[in-house]
N, C-alpha and C. Protein backbone atom coordinates (compact mmCIF):
# COMPACT_ATOMS: atom_id res chain seq x y z
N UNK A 1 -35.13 -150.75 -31.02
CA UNK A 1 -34.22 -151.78 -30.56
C UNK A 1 -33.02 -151.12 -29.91
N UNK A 2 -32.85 -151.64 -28.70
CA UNK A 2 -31.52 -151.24 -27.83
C UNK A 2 -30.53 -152.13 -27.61
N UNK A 3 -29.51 -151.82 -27.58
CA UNK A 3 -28.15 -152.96 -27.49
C UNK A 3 -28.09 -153.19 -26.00
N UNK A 4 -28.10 -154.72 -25.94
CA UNK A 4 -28.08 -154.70 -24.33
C UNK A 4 -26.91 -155.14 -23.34
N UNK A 5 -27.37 -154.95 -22.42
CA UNK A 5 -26.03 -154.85 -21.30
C UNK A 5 -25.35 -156.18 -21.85
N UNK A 6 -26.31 -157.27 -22.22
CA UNK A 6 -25.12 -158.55 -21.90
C UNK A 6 -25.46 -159.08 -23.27
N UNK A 7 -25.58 -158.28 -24.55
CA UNK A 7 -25.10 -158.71 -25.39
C UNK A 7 -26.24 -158.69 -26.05
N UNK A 8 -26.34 -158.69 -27.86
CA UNK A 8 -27.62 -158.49 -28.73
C UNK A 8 -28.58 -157.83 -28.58
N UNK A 9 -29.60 -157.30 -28.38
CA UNK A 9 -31.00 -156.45 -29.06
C UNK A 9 -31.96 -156.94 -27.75
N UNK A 10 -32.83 -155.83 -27.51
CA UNK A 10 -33.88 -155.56 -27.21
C UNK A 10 -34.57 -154.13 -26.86
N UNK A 11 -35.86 -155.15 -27.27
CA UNK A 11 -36.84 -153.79 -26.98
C UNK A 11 -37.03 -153.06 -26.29
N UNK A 12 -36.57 -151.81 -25.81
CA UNK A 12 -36.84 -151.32 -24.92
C UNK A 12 -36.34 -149.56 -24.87
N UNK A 13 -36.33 -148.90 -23.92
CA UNK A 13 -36.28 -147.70 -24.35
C UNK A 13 -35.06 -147.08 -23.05
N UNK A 14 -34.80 -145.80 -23.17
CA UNK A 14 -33.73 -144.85 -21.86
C UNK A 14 -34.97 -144.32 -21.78
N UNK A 15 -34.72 -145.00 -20.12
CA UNK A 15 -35.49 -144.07 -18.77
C UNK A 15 -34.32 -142.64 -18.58
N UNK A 16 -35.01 -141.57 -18.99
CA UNK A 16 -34.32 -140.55 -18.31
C UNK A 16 -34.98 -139.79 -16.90
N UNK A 17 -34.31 -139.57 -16.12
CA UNK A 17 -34.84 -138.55 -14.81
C UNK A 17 -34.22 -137.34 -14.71
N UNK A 18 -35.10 -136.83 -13.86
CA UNK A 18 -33.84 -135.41 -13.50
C UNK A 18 -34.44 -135.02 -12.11
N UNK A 19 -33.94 -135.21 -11.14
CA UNK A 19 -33.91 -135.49 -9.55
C UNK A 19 -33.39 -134.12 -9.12
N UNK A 20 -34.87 -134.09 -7.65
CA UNK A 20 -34.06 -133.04 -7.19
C UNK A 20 -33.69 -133.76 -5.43
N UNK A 21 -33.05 -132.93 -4.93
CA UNK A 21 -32.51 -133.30 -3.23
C UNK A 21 -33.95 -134.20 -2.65
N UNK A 22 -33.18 -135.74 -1.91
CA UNK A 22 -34.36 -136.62 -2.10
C UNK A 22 -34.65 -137.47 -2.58
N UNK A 23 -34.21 -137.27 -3.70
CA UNK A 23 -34.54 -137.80 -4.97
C UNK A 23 -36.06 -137.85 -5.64
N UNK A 24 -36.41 -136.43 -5.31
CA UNK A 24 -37.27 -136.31 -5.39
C UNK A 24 -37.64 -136.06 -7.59
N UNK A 25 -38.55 -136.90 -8.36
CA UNK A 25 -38.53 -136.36 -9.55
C UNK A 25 -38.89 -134.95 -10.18
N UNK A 26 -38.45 -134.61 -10.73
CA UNK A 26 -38.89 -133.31 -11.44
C UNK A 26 -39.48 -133.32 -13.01
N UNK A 27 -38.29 -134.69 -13.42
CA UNK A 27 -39.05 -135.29 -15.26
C UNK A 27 -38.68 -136.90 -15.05
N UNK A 28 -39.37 -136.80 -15.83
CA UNK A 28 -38.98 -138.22 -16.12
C UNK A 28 -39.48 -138.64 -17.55
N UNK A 29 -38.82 -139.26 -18.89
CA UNK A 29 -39.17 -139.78 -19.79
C UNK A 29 -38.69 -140.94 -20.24
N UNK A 30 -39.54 -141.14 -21.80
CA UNK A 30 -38.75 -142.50 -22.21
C UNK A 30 -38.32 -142.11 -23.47
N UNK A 31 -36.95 -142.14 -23.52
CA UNK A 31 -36.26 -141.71 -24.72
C UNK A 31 -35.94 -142.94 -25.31
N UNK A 32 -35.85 -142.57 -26.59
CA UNK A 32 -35.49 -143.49 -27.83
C UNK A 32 -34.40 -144.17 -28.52
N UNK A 33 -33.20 -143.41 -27.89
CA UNK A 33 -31.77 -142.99 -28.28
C UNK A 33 -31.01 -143.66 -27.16
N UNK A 34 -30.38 -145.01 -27.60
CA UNK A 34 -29.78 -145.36 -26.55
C UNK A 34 -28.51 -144.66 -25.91
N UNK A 35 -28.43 -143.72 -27.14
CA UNK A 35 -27.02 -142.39 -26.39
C UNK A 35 -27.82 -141.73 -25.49
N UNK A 36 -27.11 -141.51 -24.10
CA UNK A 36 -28.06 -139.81 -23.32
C UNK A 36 -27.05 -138.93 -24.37
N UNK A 37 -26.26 -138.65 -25.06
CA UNK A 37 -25.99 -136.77 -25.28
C UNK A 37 -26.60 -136.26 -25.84
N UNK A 38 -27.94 -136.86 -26.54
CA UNK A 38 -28.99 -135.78 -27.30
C UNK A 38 -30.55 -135.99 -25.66
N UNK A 39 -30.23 -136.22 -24.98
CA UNK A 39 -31.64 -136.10 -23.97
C UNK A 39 -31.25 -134.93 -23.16
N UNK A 40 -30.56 -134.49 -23.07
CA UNK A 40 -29.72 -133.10 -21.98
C UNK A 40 -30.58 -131.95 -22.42
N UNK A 41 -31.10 -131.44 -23.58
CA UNK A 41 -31.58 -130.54 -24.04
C UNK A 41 -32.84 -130.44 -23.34
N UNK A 42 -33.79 -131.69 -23.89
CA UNK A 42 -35.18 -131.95 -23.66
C UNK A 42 -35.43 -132.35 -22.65
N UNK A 43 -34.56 -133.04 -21.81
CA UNK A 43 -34.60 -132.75 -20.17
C UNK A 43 -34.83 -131.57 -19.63
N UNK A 44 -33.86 -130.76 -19.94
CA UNK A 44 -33.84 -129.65 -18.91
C UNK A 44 -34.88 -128.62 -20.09
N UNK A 45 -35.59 -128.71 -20.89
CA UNK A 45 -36.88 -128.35 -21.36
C UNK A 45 -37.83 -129.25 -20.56
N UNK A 46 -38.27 -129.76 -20.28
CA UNK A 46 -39.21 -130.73 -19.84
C UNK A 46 -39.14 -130.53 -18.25
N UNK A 47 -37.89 -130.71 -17.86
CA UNK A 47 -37.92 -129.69 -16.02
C UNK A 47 -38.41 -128.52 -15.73
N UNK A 48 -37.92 -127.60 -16.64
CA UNK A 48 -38.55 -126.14 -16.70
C UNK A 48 -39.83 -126.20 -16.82
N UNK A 49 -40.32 -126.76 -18.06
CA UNK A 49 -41.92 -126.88 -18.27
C UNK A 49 -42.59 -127.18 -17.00
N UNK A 50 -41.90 -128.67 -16.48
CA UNK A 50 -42.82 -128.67 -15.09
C UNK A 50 -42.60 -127.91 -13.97
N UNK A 51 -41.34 -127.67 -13.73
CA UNK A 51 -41.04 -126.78 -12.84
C UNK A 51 -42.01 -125.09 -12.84
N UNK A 52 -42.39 -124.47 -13.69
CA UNK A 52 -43.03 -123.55 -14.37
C UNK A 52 -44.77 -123.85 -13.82
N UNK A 53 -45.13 -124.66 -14.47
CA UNK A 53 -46.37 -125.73 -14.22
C UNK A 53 -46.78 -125.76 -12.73
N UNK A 54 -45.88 -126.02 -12.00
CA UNK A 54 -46.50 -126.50 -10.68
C UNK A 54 -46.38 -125.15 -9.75
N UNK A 55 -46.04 -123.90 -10.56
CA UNK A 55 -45.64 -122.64 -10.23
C UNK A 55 -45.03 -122.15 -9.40
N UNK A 56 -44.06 -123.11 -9.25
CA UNK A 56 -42.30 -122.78 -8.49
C UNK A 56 -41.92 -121.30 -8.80
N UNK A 57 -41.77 -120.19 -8.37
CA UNK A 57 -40.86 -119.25 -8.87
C UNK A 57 -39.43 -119.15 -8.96
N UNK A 58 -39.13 -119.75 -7.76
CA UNK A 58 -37.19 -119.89 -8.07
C UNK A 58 -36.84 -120.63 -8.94
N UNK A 59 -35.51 -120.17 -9.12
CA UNK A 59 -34.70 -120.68 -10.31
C UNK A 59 -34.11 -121.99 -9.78
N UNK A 60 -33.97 -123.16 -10.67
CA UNK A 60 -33.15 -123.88 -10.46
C UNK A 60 -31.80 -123.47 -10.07
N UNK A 61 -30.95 -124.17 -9.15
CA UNK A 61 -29.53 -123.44 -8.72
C UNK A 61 -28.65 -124.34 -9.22
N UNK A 62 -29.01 -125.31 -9.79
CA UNK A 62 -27.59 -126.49 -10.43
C UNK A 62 -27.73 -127.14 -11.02
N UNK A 63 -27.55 -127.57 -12.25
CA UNK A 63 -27.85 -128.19 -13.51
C UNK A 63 -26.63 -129.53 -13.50
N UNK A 64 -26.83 -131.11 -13.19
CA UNK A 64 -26.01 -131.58 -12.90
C UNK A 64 -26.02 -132.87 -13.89
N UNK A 65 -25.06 -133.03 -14.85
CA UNK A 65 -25.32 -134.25 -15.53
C UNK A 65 -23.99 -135.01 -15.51
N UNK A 66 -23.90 -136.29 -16.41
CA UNK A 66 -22.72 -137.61 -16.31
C UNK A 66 -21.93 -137.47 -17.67
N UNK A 67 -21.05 -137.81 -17.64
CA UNK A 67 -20.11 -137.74 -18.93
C UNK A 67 -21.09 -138.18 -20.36
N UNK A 68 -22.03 -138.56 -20.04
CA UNK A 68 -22.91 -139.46 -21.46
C UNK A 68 -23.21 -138.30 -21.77
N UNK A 69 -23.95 -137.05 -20.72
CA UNK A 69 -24.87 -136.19 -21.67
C UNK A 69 -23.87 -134.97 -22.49
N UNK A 70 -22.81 -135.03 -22.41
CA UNK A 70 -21.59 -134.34 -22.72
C UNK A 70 -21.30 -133.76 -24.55
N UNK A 71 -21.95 -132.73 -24.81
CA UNK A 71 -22.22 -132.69 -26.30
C UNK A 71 -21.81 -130.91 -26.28
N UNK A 72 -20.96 -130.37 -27.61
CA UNK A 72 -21.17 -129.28 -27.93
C UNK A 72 -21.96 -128.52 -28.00
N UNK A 73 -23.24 -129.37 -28.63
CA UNK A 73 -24.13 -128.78 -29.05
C UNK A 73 -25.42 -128.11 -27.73
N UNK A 74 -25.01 -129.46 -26.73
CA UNK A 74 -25.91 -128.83 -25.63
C UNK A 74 -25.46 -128.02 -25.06
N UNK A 75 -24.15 -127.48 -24.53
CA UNK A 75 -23.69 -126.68 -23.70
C UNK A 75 -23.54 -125.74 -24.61
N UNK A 76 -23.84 -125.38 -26.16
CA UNK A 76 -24.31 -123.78 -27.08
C UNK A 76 -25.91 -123.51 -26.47
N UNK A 77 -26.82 -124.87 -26.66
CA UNK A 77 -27.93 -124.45 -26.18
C UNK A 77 -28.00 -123.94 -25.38
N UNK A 78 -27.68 -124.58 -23.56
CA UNK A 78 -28.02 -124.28 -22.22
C UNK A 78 -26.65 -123.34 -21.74
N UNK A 79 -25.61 -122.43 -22.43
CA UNK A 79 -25.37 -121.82 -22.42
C UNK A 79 -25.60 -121.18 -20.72
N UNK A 80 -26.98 -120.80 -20.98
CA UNK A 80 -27.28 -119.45 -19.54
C UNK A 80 -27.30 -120.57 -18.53
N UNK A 81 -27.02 -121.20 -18.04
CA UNK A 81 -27.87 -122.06 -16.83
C UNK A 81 -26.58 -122.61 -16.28
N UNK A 82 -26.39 -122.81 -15.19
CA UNK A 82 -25.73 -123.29 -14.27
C UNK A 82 -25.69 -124.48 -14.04
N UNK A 83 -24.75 -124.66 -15.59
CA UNK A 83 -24.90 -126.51 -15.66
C UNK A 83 -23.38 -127.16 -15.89
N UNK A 84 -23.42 -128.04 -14.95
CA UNK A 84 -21.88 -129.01 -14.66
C UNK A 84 -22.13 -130.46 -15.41
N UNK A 85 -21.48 -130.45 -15.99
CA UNK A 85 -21.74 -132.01 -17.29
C UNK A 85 -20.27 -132.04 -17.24
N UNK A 86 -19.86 -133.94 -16.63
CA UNK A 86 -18.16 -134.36 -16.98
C UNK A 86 -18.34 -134.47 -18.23
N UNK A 87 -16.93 -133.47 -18.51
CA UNK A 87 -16.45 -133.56 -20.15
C UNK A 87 -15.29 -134.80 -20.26
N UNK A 88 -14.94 -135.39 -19.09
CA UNK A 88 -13.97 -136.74 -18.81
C UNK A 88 -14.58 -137.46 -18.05
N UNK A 89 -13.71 -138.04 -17.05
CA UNK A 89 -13.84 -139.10 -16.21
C UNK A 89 -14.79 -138.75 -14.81
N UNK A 90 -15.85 -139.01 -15.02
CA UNK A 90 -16.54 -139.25 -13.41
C UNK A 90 -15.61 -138.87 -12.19
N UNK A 91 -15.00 -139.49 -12.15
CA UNK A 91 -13.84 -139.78 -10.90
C UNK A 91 -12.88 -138.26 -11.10
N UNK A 92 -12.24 -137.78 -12.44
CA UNK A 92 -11.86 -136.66 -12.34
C UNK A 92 -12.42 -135.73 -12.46
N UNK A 93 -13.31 -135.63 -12.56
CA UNK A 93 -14.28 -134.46 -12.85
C UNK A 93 -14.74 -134.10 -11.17
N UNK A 94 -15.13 -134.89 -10.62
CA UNK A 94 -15.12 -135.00 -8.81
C UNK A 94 -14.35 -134.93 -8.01
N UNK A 95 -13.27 -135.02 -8.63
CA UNK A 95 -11.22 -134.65 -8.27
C UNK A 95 -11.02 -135.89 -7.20
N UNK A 96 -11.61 -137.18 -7.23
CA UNK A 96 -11.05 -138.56 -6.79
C UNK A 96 -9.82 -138.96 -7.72
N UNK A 97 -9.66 -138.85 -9.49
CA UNK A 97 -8.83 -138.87 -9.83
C UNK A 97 -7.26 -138.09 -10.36
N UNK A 98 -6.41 -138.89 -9.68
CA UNK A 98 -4.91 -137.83 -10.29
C UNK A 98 -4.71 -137.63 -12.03
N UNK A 99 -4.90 -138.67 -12.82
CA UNK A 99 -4.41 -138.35 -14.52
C UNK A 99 -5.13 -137.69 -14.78
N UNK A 100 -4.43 -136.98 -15.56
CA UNK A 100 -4.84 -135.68 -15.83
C UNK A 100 -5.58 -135.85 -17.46
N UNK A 101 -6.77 -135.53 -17.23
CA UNK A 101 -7.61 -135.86 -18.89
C UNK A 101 -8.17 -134.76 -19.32
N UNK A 102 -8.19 -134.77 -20.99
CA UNK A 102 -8.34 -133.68 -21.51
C UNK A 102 -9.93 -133.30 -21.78
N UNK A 103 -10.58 -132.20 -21.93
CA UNK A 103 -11.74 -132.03 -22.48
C UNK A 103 -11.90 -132.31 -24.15
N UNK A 104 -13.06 -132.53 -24.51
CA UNK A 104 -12.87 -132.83 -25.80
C UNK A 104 -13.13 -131.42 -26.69
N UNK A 105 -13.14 -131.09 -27.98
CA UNK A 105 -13.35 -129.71 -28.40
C UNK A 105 -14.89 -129.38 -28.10
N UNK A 106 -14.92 -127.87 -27.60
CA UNK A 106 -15.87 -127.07 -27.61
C UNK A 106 -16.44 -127.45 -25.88
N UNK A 107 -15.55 -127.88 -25.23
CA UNK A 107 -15.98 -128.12 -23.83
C UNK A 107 -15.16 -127.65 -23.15
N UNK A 108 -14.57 -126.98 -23.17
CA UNK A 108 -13.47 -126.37 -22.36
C UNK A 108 -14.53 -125.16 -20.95
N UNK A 109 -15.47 -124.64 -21.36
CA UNK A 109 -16.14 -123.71 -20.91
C UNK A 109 -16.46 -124.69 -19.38
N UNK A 110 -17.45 -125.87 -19.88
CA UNK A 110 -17.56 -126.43 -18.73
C UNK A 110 -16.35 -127.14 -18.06
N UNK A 111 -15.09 -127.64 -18.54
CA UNK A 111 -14.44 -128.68 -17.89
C UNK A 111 -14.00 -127.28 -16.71
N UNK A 112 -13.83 -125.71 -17.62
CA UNK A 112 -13.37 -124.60 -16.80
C UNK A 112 -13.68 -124.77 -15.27
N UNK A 113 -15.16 -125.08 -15.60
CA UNK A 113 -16.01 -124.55 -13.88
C UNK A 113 -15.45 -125.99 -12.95
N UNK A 114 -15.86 -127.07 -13.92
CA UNK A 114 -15.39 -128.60 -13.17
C UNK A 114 -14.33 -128.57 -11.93
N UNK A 115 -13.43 -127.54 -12.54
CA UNK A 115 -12.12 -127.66 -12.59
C UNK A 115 -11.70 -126.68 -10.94
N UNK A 116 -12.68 -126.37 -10.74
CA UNK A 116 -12.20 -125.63 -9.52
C UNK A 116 -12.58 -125.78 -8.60
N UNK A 117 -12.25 -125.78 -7.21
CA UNK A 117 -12.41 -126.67 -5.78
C UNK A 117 -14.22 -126.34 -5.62
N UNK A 118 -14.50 -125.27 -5.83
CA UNK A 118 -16.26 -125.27 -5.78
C UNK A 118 -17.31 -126.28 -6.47
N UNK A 119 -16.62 -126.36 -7.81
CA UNK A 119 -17.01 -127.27 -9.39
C UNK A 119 -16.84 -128.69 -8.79
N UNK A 120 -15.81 -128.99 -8.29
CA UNK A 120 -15.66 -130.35 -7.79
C UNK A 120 -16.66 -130.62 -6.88
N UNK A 121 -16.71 -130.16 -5.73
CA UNK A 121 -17.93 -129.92 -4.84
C UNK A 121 -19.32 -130.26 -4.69
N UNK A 122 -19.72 -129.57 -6.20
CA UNK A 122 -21.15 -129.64 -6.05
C UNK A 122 -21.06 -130.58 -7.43
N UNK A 123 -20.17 -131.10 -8.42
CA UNK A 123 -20.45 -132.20 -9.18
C UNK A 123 -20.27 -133.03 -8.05
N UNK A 124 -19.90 -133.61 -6.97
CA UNK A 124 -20.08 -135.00 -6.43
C UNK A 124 -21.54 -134.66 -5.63
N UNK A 125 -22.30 -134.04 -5.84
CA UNK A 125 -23.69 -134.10 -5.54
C UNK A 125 -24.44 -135.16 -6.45
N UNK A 126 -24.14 -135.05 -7.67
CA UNK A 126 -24.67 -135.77 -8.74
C UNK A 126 -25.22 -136.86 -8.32
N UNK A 127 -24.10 -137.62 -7.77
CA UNK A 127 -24.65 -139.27 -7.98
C UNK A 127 -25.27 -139.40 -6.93
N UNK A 128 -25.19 -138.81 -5.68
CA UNK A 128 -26.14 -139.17 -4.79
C UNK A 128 -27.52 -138.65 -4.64
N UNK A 129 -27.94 -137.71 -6.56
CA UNK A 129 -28.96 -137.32 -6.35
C UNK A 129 -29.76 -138.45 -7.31
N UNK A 130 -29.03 -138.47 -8.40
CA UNK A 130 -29.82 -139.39 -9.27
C UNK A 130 -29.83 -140.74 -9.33
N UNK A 131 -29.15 -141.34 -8.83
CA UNK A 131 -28.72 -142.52 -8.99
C UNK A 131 -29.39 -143.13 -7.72
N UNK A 132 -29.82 -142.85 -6.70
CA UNK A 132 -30.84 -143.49 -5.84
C UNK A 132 -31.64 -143.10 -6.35
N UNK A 133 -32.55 -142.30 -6.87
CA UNK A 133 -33.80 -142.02 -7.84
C UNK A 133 -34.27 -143.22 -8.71
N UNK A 134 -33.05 -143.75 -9.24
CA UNK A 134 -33.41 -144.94 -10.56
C UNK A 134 -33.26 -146.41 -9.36
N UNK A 135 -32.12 -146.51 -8.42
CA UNK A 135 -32.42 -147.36 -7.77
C UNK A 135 -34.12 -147.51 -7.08
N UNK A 136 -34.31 -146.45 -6.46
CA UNK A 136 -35.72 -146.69 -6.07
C UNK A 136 -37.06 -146.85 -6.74
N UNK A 137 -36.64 -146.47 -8.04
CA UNK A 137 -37.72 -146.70 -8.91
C UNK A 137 -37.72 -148.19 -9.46
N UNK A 138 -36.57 -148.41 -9.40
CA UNK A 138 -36.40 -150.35 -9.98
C UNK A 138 -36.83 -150.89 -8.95
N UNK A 139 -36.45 -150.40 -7.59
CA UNK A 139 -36.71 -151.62 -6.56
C UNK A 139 -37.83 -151.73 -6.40
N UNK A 140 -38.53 -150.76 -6.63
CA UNK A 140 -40.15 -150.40 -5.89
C UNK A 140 -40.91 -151.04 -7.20
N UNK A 141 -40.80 -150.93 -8.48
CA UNK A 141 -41.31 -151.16 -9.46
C UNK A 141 -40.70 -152.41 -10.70
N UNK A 142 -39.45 -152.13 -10.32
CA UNK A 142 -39.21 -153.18 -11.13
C UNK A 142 -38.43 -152.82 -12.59
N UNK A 143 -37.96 -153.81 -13.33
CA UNK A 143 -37.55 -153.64 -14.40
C UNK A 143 -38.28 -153.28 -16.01
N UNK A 144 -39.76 -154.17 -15.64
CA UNK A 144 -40.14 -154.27 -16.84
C UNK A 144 -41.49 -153.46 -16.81
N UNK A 145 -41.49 -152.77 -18.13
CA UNK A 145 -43.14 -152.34 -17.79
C UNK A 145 -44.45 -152.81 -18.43
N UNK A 146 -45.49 -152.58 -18.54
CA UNK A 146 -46.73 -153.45 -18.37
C UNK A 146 -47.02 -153.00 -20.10
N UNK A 147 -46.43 -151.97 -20.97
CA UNK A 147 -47.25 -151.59 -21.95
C UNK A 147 -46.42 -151.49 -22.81
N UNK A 148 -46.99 -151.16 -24.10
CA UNK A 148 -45.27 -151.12 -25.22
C UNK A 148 -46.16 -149.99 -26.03
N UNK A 149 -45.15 -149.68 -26.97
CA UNK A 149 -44.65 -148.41 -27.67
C UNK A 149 -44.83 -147.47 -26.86
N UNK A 150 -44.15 -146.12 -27.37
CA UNK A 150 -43.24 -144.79 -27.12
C UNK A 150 -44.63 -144.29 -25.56
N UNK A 151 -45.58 -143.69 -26.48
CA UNK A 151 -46.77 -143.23 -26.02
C UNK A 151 -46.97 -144.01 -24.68
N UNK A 152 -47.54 -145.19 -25.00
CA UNK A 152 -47.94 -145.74 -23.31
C UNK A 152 -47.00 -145.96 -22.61
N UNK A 153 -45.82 -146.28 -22.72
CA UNK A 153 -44.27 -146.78 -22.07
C UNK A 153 -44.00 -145.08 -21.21
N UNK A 154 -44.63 -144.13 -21.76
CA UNK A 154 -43.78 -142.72 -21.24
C UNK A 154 -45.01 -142.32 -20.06
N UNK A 155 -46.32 -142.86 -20.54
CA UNK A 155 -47.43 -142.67 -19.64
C UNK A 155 -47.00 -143.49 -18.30
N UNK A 156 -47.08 -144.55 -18.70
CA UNK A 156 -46.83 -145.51 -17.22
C UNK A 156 -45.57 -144.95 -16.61
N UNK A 157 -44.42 -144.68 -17.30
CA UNK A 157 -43.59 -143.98 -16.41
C UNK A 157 -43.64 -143.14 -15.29
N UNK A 158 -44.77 -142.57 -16.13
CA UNK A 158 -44.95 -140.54 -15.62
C UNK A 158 -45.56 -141.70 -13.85
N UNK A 159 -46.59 -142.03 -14.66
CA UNK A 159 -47.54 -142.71 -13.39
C UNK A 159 -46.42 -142.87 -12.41
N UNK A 160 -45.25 -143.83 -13.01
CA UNK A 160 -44.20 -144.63 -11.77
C UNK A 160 -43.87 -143.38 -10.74
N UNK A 161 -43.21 -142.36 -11.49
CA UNK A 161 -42.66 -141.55 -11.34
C UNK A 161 -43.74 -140.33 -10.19
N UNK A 162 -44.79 -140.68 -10.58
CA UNK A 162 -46.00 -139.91 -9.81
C UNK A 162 -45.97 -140.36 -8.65
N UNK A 163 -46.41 -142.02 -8.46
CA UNK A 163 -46.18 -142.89 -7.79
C UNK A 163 -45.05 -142.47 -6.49
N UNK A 164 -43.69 -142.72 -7.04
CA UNK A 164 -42.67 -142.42 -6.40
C UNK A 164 -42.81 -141.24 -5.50
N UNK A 165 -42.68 -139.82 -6.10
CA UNK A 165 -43.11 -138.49 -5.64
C UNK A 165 -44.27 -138.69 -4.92
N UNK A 166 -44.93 -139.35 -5.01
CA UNK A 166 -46.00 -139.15 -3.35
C UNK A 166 -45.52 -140.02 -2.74
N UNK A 167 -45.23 -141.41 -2.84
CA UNK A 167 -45.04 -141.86 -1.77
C UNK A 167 -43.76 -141.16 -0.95
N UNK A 168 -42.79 -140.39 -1.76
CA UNK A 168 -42.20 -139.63 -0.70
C UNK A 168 -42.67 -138.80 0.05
N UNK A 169 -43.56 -138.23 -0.11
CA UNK A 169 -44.33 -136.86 0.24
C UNK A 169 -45.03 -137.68 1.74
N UNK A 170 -45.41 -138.48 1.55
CA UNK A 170 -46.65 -139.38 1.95
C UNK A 170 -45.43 -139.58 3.53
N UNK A 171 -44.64 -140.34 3.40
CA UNK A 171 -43.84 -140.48 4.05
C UNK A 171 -43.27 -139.38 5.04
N UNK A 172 -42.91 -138.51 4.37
CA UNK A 172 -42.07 -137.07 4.95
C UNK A 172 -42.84 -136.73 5.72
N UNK A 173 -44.41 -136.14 5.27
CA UNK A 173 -45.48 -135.83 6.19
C UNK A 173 -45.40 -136.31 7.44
N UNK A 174 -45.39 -138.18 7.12
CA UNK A 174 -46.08 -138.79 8.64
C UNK A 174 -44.13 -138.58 9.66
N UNK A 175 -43.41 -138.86 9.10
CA UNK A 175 -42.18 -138.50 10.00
C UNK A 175 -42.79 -137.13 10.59
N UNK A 176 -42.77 -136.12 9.74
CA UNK A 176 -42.96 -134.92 10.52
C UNK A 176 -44.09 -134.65 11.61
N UNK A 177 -45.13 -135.62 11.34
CA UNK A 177 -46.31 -135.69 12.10
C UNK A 177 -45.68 -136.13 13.73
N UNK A 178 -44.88 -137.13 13.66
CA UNK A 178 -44.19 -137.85 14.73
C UNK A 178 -43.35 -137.58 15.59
């Protein structure tokens, strides 16, 4: 059971993604936890895995998340990786905002990088990577899905999400054909 946008309970689960330029998917699951700050971990486990899988050799170059996935505990984990997570405000973390807000304890490391004209930079990449990702997956598919519990709800995803990734591919091709 999830608390919903406009009030009381329902069933349903966090779509997480993790988008690359495109919006092209890299993961996609269905988490359980209507908080994202425990999905940051198993995301970027679950990117690697596929990223690995489809036998990419380069390294990811930017690890980019929203004030939700914002946890001590993940930035001890992902430590090595080149990852920008707002420890405040969206808007200041992207340097649109002037008040000046504090990091909370044990985040200081990342608000560090946030914090400098480069950090600002490539956090306002963020939203224009993921956030048309979930728009296009609602518009094209919709809100609701066809199956229930954990297991089939994460299958049909993958499918959506499969779905999505070719029809971009599918697309790009015939432009380039043209």
């Amino acid at each position: 059971m999830m608390l919903s946008k406009r009030g009381g309970y329902l069933q349903g689960y966090d779509v997480q993604i993790v988008c690359a330029r495109r919006q092209i998917l890299l993961a996609i699951e269905a988490h359980d936890n209507p908080s994202d700050m425990t999905a940051l971990v198993p995301m970027v486990n679950k990117t690697q895995h596929n990223h690995q899988a489809a036998g990419l050799t380069s390294d990811i170059q930017l690890w980019l998340a929203d004030s939700g996935y914002a946890s001590t505990a993940a930035f001890e984990t992902l430590a090595d990786l080149p990852l920008l997570v707002s420890v405040t405000s969206e808007a200041h973390q992207a340097g649109f905002a002037t008040k000046r807000q504090h990091a909370r304890g044990g985040q200081h490391v990342t608000a560090d990088r946030l914090s400098t004209p480069n950090g600002r930079i490539q956090y306002r990449q963020r939203s224009a990577l993921v956030e048309p990702g979930f728009a296009q997956l609602f518009q094209r598919f919709g809100r609701h899905l066809n199956y229930r519990g954990r297991r089939a709800v994460d299958t049909e995803l993958k499918l959506l999400g499969t779905v999505h990734n070719l029809n971009k591919l599918v697309r790009r091709t015939a432009r380039a054909r043209s």
